[in-house]
Structure formats: structure tokens, C-alpha cells
C-alpha atoms as a PDB file:
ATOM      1  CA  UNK A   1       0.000   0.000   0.000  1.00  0.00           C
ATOM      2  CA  UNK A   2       1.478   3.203  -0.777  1.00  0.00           C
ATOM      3  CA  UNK A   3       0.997   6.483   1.298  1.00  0.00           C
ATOM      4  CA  UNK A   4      -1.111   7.987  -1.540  1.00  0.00           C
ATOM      5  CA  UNK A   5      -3.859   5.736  -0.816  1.00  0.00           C
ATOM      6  CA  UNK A   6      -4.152   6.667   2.295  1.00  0.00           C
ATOM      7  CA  UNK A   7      -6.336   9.470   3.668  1.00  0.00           C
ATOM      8  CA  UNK A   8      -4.329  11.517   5.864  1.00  0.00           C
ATOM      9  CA  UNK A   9      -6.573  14.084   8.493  1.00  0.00           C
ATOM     10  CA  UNK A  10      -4.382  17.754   9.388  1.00  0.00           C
ATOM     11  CA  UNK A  11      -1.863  16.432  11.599  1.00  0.00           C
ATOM     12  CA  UNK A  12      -0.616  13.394   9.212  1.00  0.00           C
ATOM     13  CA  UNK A  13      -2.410  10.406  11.098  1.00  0.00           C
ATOM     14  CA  UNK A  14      -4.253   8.002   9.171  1.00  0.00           C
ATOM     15  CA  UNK A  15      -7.846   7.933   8.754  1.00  0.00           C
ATOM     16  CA  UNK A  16      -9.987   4.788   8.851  1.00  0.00           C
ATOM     17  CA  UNK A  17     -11.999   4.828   5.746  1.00  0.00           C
ATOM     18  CA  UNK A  18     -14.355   1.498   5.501  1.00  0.00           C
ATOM     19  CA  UNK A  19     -15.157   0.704   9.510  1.00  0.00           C
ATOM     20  CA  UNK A  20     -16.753  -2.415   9.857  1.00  0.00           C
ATOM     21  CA  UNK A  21     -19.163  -2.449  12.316  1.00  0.00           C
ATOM     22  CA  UNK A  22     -19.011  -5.441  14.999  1.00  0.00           C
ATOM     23  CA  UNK A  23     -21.811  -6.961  13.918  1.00  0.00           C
ATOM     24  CA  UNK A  24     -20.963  -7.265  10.111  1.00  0.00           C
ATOM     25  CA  UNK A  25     -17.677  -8.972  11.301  1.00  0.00           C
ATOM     26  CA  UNK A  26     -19.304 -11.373  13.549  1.00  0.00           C
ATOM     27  CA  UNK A  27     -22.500 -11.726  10.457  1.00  0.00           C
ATOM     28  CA  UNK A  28     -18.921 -12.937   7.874  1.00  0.00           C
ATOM     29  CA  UNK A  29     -16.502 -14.581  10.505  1.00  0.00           C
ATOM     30  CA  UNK A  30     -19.793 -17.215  10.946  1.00  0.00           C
ATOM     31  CA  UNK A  31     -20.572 -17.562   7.934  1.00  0.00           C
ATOM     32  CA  UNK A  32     -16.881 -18.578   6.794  1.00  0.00           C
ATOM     33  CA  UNK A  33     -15.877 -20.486   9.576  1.00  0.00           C
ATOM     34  CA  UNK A  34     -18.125 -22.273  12.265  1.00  0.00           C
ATOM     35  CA  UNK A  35     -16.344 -22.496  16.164  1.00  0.00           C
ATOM     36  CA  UNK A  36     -16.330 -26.194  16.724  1.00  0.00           C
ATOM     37  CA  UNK A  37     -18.362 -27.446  19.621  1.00  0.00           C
ATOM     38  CA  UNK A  38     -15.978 -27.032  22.679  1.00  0.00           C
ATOM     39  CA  UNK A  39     -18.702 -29.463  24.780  1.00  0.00           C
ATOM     40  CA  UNK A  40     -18.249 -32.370  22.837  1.00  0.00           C
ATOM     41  CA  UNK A  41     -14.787 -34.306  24.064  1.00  0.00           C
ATOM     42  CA  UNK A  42     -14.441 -35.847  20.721  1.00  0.00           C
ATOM     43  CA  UNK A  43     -13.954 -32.459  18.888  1.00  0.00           C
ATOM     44  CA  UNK A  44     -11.483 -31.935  22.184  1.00  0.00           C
ATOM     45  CA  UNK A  45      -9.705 -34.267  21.794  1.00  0.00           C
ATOM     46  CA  UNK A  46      -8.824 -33.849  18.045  1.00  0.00           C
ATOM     47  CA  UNK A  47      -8.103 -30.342  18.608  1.00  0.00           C
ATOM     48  CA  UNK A  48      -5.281 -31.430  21.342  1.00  0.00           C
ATOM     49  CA  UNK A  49      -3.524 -33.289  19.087  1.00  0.00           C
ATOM     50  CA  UNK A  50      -2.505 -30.647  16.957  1.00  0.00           C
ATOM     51  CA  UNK A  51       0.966 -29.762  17.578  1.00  0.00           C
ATOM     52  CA  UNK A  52       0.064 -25.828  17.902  1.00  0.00           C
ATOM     53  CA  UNK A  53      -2.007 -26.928  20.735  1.00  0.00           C
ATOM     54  CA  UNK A  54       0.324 -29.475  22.096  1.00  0.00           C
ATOM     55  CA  UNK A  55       2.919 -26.392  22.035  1.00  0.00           C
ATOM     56  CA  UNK A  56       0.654 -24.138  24.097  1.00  0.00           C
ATOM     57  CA  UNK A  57       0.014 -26.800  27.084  1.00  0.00           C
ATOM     58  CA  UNK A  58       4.131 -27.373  27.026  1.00  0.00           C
ATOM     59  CA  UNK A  59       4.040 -23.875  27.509  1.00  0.00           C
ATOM     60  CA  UNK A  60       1.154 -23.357  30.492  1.00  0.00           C
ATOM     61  CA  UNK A  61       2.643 -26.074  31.904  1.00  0.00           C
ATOM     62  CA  UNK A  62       6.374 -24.472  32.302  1.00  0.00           C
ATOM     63  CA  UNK A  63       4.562 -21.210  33.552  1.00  0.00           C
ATOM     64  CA  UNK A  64       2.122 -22.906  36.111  1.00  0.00           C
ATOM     65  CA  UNK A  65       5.507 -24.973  37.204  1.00  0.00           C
ATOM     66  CA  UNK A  66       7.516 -22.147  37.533  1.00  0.00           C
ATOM     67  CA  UNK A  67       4.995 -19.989  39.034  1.00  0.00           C
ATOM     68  CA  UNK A  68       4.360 -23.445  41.674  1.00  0.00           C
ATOM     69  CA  UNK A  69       7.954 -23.502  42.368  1.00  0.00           C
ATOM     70  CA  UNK A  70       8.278 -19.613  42.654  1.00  0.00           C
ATOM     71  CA  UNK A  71       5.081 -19.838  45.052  1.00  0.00           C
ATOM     72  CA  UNK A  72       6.654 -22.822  47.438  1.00  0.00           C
ATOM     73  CA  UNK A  73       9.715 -21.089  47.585  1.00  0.00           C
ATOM     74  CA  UNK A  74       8.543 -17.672  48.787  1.00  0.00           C
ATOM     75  CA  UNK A  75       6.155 -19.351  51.119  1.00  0.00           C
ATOM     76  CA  UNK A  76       9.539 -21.422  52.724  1.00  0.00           C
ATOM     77  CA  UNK A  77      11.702 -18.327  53.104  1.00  0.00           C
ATOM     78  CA  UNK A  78       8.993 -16.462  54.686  1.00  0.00           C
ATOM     79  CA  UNK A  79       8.637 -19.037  57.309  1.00  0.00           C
ATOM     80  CA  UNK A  80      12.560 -20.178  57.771  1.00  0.00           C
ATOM     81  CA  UNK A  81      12.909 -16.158  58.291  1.00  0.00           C
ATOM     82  CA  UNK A  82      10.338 -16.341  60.838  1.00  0.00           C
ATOM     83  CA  UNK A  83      11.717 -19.298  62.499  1.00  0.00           C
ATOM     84  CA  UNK A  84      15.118 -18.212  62.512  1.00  0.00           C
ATOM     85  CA  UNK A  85      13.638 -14.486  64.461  1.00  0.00           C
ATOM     86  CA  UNK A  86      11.811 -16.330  66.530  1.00  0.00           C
ATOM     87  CA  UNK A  87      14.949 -19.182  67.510  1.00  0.00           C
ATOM     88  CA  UNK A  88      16.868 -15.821  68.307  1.00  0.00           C
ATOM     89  CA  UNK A  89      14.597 -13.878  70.044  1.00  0.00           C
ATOM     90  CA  UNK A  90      14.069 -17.018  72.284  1.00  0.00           C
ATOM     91  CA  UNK A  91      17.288 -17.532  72.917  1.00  0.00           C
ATOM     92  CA  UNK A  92      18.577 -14.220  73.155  1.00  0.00           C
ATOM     93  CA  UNK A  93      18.967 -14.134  76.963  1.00  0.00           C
ATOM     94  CA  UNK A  94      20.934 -17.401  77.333  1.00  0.00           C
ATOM     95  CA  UNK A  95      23.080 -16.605  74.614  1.00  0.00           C
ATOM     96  CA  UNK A  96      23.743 -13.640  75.828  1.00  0.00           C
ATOM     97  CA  UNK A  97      24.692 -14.954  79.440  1.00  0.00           C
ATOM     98  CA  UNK A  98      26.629 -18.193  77.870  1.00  0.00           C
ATOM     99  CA  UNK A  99      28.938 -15.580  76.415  1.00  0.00           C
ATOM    100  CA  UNK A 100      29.412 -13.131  79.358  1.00  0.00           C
ATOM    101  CA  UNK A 101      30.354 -16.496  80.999  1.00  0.00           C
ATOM    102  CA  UNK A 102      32.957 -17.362  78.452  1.00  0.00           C
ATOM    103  CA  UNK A 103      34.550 -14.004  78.317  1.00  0.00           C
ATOM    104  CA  UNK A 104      34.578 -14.079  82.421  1.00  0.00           C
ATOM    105  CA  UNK A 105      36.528 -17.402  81.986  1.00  0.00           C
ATOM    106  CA  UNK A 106      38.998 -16.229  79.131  1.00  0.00           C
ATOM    107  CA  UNK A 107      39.370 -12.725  80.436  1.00  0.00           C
ATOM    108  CA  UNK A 108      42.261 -13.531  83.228  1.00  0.00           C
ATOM    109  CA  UNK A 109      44.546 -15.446  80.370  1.00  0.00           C
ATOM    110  CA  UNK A 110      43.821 -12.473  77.791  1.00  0.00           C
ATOM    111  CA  UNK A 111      44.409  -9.922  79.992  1.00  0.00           C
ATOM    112  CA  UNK A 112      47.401 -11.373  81.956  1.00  0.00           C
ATOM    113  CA  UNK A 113      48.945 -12.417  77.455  1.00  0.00           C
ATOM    114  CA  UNK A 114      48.545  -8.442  76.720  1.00  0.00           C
ATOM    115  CA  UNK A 115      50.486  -7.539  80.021  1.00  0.00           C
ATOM    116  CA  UNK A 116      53.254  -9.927  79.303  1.00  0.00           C
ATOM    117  CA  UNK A 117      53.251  -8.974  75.710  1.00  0.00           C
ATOM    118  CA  UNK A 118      53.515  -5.149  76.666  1.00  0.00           C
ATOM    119  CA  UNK A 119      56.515  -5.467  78.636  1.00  0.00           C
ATOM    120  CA  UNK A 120      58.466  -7.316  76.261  1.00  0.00           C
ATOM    121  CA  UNK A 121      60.828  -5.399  74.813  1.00  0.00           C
ATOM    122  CA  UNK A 122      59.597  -5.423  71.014  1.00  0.00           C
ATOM    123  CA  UNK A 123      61.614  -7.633  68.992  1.00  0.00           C
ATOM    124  CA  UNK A 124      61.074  -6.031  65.399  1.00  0.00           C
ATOM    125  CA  UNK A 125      63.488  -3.093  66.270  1.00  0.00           C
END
């Protein structure tokens, strides 16, 4: 189609000049072409062995399996996160005293390494 067959309105966009009305297009797409009956499995069935169809479910089936897999996985970090808050929060305190306990038991030895270690003379000059 060339651009002098084409109706052009003051700004240089396109006009539509034959609409077809909804109805005339629904009136000539039955006419040419009946929809097979979707109810009856036998028509079903030969429609799902075409390979256009088989192509579609492959791809449904990746998306609905990746969209499953996506699903299960946000679901299990959500609730490892909120065990993992909730393990801490519990166990906070004790951890807290287990290693105030620990540095009360190392404390004499680090201090007593950091004395001794000061008043060597320092063997790098």
C-alpha cells in the first residue's frame, strides 16, 4: 500500500476509511468459519492433538511450574525467616549470658597475654 492511498486528516495520522461495524464482522466470521463445539470431548480431543495446541500446554505447563515452584519457595523463606527471628529472640537471653560467661573465663589469660606482651621489649626493632 502506498501512502497515496491513504487518507491523511491535518496532523498526518491516518484515517480509517471502511469501519466495519461489529456486527458485520461477527454476520462474515460465521458464515466462513463455524467455532467447533468445545462441549463435545471428541472435537477436544482432536483439537489437542494438533501440535500448535500441544505447544501451548508445554508452555502453560512451564509457567504454572515455575509460578508453583516460585510460590513454594517464597512461602519457605517467609517461614525459615520467621523461624530463625523467633529461635533468636528465644534464645537471646541465654546466649547472651553463655557468652558473658565465656569471656569471664577467658578474660584472666587475655588480659594477663597483653600484660606480658607489653613489657616485652619489642623484637622487630
Amino acid at each position: 500500500m502506498t501512502s497515496d492511498s491513504v487518507k491523511l486528516d491535518d496532523e498526518g495520522v491516518p484515517m480509517l476509511q471502511n469501519p466495519v461495524s461489529l456486527e458485520t464482522l461477527q454476520t462474515s466470521n460465521a458464515e466462513s468459519t463455524p467455532m467447533p463445539d468445545l462441549t463435545d470431548h471428541e472435537v477436544v480431543a482432536k483439537l489437542l492433538q494438533y501440535s500448535e495446541v500441544q505447544d501451548l500446554l508445554d508452555d502453560i505447563s512451564e509457567d504454572l511450574q515455575n509460578l508453583v515452584s516460585w510460590k513454594i519457595e517464597s512461602l519457605l523463606k517467609e517461614q525459615i525467616g520467621r523461624l530463625i527471628k523467633e529461635a533468636t529472640e528465644e534464645s537471646a537471653f541465654k546466649m547472651a549470658g553463655d557468652i558473658r560467661t565465656q569471656l569471664q573465663l577467658a578474660l584472666p589469660d587475655l588480659l594477663a597475654n597483653l600484660i606480658k606482651q607489653a613489657k616485652e621489649p619489642d623484637s622487630t626493632d
